[in-house]
C-alpha atoms as a PDB file:
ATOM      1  CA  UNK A   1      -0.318   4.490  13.410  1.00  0.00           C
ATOM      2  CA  UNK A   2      -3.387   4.364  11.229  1.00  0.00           C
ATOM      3  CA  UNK A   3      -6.827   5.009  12.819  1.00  0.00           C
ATOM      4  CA  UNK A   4      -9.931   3.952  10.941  1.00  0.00           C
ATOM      5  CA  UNK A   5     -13.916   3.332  11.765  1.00  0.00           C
ATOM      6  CA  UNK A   6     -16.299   1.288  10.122  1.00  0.00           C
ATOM      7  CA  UNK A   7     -19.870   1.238  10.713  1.00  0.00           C
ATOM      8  CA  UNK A   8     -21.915  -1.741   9.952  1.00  0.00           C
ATOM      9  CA  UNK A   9     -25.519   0.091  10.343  1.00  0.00           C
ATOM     10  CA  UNK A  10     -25.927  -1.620  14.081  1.00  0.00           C
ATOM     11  CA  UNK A  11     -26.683   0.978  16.806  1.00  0.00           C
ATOM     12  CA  UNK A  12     -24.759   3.537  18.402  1.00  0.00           C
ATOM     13  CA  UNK A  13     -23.200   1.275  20.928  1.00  0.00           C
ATOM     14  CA  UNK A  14     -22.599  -1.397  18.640  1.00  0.00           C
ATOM     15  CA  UNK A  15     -20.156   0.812  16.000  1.00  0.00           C
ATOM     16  CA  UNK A  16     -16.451  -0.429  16.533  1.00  0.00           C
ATOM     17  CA  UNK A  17     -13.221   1.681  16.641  1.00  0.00           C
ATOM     18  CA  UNK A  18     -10.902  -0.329  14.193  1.00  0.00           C
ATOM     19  CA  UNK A  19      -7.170   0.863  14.901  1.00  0.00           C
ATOM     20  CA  UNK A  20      -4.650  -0.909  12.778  1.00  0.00           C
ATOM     21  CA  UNK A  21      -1.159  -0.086  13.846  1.00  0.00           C
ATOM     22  CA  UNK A  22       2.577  -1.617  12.246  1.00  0.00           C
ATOM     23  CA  UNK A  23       5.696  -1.504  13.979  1.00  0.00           C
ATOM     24  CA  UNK A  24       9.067  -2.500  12.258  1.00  0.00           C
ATOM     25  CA  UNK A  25      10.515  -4.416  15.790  1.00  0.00           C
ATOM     26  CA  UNK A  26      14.360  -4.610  15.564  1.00  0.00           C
ATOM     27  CA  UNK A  27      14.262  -7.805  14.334  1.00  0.00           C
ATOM     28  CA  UNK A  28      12.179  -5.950  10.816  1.00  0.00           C
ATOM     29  CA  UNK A  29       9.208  -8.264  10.971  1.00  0.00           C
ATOM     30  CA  UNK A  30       5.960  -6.293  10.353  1.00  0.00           C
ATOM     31  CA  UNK A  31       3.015  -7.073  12.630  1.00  0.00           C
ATOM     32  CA  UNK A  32      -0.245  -5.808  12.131  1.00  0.00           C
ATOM     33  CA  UNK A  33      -2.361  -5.118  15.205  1.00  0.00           C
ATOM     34  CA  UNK A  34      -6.082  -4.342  15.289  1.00  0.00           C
ATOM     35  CA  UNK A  35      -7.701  -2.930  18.417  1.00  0.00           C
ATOM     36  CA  UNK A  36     -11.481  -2.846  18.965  1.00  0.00           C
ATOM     37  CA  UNK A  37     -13.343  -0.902  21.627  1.00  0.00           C
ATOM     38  CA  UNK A  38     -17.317   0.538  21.790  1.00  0.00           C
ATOM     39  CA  UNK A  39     -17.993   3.990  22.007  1.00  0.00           C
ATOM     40  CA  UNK A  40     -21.417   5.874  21.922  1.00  0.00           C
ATOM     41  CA  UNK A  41     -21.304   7.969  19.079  1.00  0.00           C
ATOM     42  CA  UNK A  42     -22.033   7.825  14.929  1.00  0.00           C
ATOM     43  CA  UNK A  43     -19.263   6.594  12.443  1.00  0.00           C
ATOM     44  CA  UNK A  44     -19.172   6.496   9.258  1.00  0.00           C
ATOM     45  CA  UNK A  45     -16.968   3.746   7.197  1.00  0.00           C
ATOM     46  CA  UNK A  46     -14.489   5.275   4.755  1.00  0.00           C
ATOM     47  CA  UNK A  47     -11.687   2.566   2.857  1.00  0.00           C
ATOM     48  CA  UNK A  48      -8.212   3.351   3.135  1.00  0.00           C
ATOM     49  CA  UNK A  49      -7.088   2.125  -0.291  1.00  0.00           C
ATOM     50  CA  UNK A  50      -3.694   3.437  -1.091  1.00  0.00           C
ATOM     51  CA  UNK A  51      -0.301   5.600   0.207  1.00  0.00           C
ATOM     52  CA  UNK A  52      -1.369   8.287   2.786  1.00  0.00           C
ATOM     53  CA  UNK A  53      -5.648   7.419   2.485  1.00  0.00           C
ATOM     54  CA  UNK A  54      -8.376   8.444  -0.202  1.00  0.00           C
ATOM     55  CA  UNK A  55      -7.202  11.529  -1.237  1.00  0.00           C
ATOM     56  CA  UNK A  56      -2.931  11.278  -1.176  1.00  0.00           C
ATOM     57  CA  UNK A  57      -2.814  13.579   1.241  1.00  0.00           C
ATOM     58  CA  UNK A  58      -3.155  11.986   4.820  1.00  0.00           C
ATOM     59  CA  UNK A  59      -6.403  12.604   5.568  1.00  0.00           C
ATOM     60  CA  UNK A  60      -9.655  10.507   6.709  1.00  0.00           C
ATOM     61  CA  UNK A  61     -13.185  13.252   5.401  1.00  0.00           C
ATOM     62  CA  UNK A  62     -15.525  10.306   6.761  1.00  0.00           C
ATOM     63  CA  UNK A  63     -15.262  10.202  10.353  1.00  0.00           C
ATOM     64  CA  UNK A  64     -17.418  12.010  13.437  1.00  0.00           C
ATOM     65  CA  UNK A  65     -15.593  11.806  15.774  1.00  0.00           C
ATOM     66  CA  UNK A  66     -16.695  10.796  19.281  1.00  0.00           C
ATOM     67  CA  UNK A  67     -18.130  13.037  22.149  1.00  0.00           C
ATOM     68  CA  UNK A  68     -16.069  10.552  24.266  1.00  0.00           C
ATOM     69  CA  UNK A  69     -12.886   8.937  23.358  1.00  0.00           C
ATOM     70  CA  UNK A  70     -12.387   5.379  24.894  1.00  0.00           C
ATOM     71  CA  UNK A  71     -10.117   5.026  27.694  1.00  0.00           C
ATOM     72  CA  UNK A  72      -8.558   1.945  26.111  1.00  0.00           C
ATOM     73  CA  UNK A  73      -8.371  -0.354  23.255  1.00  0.00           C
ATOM     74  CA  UNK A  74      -9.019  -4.200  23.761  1.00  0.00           C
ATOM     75  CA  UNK A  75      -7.112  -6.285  21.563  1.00  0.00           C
ATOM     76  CA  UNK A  76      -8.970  -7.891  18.986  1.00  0.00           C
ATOM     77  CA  UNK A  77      -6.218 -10.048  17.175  1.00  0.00           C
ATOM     78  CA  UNK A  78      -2.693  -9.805  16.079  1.00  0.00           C
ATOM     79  CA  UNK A  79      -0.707 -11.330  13.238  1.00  0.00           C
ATOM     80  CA  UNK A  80       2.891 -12.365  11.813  1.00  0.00           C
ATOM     81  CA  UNK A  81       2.998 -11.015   8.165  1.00  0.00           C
ATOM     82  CA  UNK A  82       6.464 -10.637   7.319  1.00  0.00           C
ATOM     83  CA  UNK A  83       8.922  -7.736   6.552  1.00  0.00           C
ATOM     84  CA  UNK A  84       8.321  -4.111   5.158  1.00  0.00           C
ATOM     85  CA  UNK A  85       7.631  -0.616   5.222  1.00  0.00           C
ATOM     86  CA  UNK A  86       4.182  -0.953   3.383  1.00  0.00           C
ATOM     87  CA  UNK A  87       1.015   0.293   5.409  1.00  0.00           C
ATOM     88  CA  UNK A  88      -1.901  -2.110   5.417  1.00  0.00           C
ATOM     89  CA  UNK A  89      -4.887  -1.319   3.045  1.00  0.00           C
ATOM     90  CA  UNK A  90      -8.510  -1.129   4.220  1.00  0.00           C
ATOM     91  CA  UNK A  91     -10.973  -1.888   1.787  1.00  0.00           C
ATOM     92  CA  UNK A  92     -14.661  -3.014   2.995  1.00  0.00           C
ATOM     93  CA  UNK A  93     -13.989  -5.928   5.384  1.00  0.00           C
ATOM     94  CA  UNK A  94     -10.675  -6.614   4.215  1.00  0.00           C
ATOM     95  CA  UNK A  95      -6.937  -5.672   5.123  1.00  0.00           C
ATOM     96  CA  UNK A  96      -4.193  -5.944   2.225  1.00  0.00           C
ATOM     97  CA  UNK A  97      -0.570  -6.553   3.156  1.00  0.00           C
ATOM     98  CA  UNK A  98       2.474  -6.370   1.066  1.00  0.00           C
ATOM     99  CA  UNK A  99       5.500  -7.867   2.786  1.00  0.00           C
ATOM    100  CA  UNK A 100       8.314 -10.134   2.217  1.00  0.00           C
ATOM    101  CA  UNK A 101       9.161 -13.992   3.430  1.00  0.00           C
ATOM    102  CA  UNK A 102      12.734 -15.277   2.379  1.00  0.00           C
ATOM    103  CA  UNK A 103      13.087 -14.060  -1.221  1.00  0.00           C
ATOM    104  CA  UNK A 104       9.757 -14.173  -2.335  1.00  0.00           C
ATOM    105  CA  UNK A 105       7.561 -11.297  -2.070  1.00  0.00           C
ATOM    106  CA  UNK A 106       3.839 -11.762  -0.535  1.00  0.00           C
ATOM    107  CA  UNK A 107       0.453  -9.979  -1.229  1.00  0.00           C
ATOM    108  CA  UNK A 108      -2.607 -11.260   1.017  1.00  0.00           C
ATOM    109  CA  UNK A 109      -5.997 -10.456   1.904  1.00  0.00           C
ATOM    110  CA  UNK A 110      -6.868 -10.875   5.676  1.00  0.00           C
ATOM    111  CA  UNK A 111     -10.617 -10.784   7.115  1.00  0.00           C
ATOM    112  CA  UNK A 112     -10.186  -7.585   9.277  1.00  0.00           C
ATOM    113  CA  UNK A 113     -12.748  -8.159  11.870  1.00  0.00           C
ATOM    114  CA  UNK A 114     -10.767 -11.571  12.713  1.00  0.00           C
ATOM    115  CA  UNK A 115      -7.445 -11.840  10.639  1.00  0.00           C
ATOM    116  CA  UNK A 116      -8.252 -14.684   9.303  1.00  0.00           C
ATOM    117  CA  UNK A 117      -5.932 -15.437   5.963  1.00  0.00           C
ATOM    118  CA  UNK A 118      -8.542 -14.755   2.773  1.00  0.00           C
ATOM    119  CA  UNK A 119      -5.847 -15.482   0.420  1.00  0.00           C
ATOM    120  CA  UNK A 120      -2.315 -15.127  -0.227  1.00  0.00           C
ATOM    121  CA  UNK A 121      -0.145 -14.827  -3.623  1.00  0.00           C
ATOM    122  CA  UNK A 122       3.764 -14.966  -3.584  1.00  0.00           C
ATOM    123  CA  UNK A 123       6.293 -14.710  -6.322  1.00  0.00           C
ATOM    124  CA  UNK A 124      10.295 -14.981  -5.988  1.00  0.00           C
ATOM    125  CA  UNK A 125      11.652 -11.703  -5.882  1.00  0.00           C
ATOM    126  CA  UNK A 126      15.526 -12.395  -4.823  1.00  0.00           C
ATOM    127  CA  UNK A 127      18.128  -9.923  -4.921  1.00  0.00           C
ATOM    128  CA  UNK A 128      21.465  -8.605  -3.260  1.00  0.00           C
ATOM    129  CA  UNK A 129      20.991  -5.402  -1.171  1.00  0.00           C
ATOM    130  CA  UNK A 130      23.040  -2.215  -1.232  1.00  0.00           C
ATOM    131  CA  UNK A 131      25.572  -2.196   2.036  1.00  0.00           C
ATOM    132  CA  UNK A 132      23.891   0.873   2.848  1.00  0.00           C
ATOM    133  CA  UNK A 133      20.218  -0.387   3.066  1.00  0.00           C
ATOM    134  CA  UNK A 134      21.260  -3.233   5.367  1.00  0.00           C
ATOM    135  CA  UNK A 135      19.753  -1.775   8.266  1.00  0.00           C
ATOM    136  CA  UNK A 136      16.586  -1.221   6.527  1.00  0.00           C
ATOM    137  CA  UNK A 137      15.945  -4.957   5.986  1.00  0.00           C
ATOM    138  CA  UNK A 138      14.799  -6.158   2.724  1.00  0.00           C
ATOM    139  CA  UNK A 139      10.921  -4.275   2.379  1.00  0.00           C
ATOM    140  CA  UNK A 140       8.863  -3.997   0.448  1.00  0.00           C
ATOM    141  CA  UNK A 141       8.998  -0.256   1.090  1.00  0.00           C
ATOM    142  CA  UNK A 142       6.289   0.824  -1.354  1.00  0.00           C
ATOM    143  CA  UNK A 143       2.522   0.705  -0.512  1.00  0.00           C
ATOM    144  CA  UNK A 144       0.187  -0.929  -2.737  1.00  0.00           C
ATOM    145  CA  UNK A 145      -2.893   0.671  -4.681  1.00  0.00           C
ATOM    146  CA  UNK A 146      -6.204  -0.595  -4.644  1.00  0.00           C
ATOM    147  CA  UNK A 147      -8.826   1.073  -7.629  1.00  0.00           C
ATOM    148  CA  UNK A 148     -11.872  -1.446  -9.099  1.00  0.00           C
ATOM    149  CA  UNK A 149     -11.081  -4.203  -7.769  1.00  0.00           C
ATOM    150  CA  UNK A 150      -7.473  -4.708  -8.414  1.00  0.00           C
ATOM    151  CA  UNK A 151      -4.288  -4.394  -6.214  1.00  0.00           C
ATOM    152  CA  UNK A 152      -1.006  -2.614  -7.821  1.00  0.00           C
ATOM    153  CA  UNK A 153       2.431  -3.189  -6.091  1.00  0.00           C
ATOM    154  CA  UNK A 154       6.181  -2.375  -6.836  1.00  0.00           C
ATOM    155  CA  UNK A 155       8.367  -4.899  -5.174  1.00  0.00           C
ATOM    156  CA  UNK A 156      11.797  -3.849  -3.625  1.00  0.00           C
ATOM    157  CA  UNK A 157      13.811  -4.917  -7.717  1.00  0.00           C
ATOM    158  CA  UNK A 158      11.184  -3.029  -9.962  1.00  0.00           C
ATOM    159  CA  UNK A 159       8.817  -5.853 -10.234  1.00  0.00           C
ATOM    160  CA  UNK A 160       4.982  -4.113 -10.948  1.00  0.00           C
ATOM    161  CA  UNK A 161       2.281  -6.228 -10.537  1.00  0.00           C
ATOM    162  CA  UNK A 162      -1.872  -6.286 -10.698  1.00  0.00           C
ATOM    163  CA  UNK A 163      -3.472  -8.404  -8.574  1.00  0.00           C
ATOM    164  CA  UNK A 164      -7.647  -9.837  -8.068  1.00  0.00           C
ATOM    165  CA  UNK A 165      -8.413  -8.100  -5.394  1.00  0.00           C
ATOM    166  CA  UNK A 166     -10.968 -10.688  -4.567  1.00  0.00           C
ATOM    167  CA  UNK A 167      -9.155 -13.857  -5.328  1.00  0.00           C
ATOM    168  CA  UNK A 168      -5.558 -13.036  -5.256  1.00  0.00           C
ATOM    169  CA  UNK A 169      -4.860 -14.266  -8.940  1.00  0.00           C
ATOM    170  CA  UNK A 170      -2.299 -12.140 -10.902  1.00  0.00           C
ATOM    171  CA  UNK A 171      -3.626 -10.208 -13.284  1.00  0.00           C
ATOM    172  CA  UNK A 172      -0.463  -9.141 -15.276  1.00  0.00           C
ATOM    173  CA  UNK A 173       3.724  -8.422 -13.808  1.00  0.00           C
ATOM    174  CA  UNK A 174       6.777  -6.604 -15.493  1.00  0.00           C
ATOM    175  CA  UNK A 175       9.619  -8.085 -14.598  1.00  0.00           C
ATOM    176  CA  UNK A 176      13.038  -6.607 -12.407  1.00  0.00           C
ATOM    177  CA  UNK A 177      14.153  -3.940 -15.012  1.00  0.00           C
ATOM    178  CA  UNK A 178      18.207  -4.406 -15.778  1.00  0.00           C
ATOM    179  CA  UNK A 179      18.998  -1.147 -13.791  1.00  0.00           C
ATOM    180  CA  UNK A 180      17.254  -0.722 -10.646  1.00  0.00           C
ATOM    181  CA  UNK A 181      17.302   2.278  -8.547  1.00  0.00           C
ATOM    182  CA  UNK A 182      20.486   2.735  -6.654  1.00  0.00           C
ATOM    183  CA  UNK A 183      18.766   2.086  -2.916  1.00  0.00           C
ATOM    184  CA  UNK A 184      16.290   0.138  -4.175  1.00  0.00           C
ATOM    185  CA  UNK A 185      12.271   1.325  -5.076  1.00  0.00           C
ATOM    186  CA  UNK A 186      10.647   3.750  -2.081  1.00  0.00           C
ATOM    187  CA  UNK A 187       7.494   5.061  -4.528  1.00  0.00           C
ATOM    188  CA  UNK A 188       4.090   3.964  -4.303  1.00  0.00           C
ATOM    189  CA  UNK A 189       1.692   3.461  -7.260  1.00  0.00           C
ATOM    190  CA  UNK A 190      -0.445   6.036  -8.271  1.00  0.00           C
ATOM    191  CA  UNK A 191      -4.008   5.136 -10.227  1.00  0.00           C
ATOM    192  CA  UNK A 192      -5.408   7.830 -12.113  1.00  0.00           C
ATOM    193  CA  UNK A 193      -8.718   6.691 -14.439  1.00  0.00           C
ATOM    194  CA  UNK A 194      -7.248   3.539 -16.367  1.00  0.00           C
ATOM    195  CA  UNK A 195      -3.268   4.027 -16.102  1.00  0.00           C
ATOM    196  CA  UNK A 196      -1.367   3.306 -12.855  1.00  0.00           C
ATOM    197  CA  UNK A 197       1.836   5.685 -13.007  1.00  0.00           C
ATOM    198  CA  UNK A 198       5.384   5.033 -11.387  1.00  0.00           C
ATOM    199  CA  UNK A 199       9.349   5.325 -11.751  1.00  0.00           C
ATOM    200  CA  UNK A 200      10.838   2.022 -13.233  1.00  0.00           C
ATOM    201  CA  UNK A 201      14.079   1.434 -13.773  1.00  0.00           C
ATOM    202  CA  UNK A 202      17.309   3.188 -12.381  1.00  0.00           C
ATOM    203  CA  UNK A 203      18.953   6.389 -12.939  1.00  0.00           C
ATOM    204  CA  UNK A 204      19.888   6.333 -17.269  1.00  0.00           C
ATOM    205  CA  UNK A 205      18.161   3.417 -17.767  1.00  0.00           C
ATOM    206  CA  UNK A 206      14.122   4.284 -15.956  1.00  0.00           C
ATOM    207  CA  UNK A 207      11.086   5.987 -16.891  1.00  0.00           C
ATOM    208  CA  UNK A 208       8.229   7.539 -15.259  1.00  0.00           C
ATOM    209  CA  UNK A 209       5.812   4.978 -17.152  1.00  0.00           C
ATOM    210  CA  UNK A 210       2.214   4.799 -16.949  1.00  0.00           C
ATOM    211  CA  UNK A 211       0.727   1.076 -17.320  1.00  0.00           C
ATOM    212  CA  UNK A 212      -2.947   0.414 -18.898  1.00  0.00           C
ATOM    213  CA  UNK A 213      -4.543  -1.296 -15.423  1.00  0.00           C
ATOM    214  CA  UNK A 214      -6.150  -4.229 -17.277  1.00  0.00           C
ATOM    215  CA  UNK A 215      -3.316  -5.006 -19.038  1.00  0.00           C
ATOM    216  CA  UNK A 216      -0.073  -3.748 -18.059  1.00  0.00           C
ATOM    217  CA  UNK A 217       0.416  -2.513 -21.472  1.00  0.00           C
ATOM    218  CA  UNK A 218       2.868   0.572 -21.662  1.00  0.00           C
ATOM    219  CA  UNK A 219       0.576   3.685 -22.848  1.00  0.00           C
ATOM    220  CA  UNK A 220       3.321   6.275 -21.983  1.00  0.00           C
ATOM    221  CA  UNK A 221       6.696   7.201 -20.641  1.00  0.00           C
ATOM    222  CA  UNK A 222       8.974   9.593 -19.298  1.00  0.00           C
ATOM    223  CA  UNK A 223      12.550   8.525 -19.675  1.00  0.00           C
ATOM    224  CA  UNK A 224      14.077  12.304 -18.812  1.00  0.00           C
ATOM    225  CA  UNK A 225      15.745  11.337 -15.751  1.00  0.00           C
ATOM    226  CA  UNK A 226      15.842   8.212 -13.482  1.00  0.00           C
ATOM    227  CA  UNK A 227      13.182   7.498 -10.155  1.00  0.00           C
ATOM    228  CA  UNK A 228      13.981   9.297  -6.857  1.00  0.00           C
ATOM    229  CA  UNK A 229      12.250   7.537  -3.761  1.00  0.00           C
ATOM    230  CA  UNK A 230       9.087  10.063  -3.948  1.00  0.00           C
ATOM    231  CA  UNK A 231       5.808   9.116  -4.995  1.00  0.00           C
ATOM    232  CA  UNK A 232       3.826  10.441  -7.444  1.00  0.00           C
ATOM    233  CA  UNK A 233       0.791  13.188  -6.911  1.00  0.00           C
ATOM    234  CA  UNK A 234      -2.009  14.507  -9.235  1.00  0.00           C
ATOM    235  CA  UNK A 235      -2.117  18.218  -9.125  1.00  0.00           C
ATOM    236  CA  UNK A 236      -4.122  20.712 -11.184  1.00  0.00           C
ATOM    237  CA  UNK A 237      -1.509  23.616 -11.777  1.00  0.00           C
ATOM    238  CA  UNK A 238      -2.457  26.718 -14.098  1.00  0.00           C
ATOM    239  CA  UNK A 239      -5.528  24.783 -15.274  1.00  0.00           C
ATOM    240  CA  UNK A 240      -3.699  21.589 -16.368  1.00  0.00           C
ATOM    241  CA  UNK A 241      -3.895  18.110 -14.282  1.00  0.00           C
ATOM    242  CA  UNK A 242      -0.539  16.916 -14.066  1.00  0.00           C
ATOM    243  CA  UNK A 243       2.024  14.247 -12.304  1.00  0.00           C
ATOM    244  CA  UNK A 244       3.928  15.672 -10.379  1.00  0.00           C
ATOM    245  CA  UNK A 245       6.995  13.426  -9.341  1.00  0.00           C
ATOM    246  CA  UNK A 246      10.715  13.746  -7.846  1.00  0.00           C
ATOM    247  CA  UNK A 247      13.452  12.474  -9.734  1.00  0.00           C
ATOM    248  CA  UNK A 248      17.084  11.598  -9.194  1.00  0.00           C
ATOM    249  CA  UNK A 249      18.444  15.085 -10.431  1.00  0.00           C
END
């Protein structure tokens, strides 16, 4: 459950409790519900624009909360978007979804005071699934990233992609690499200035690679060991910013 408030400068009584919540039902299809109700207190808006909010770390810094909490959410609309583990993105008046339909993988933009469909960009992205992911359904199980306008995703086979943020063109993809991890990708991408950083590949045959945002050009790599299903953090340790990742040994 992800709880988020956005304040559009109206009074007190006006300010709106926006609760987005996604369940995986048994039959894996990801629904994305967002509840409304007033309150009388001051919020302030804060974007939740990647894995675990702002910071990496699970937090929301921009919120007062209320004197009084509502006794219940009303409904304020509910959609269908497909399967996967990702959680939605909030980013001004829009949600971001990554999910899956059939074999092709889907990124969207929906209006998140309404859910109305802003626009929606799908590629093919078939592939055969370990036995022992079955039950897990066919994800996407990373979250996307959202920095300067532009969306970054890693679908379920490797493929890493950079999306308009405002129109849903793709900017730039990699394709599937030939080895991909043995249970399939479970990072999400991490931006840091102009690179977005993440595990490729599969174990002897991946890198920890960091991709120029604009262009998807490789400016580095890791290749000392193959992805494990962690994402990456920033960390400053002993003076030095780092990545700091798992990996399969």
């Amino acid at each position: 459950m992800l709880v988020l408030t956005q304040s559009k400068g109206k009074r007190l009584h006006e300010k709106v409790l926006e609760k987005m919540k996604n369940t995986l039902p048994s039959a894996s299809t990801l629904v994305i519900t967002v509840a409304f109700s007033l309150f009388h207190s001051s919020a302030m808006a804060q974007d939740w624009p990647q894995w675990r909010g702002p910071m990496r770390d699970g937090t929301v810094t921009a919120f007062n909360e209320p004197n009084t909490w509502p006794s219940a959410l009303t409904k304020g609309w509910s959609r269908d978007v497909g399967l996967g583990y990702a959680t939605p993105l909030l980013v001004g008046e829009q949600v971001f979804m990554f999910t899956r339909e059939n074999d092709e993988e889907v990124m969207q933009a929906l209006n998140a005071a309404t859910g109305e469909t802003l626009w929606r960009t799908t590629y093919p992205a078939p592939f055969t699934m370990n036995p022992a992911t079955a039950p897990h359904r066919e994800g996407p199980k990373s979250t996307p990233a959202f920095s300067n306008g532009r969306l970054f995703t890693l679908g379920i086979t490797g493929i890493v992609s950079a999306f308009d943020a405002s129109t849903g063109q793709r900017l730039w993809h990699k394709p599937a690499p030939p080895v991909e991890p043995l249970y399939h990708t479970g990072m999400s991408p991490l931006v840091v200035n102009d690179l977005v950083i993440l595990h490729v590949g599969g174990h002897d045959a991946g890198a920890l690679t960091a991709f120029d945002v604009a262009s998807g050009d490789v400016r580095w790599e890791w290749d000392g060991d193959g992805p494990a299903y962690g994402s990456p953090q920033v960390f400053v340790l002993s003076g030095v910013r780092q990545i700091v990742t798992f990996s399969q040994e």
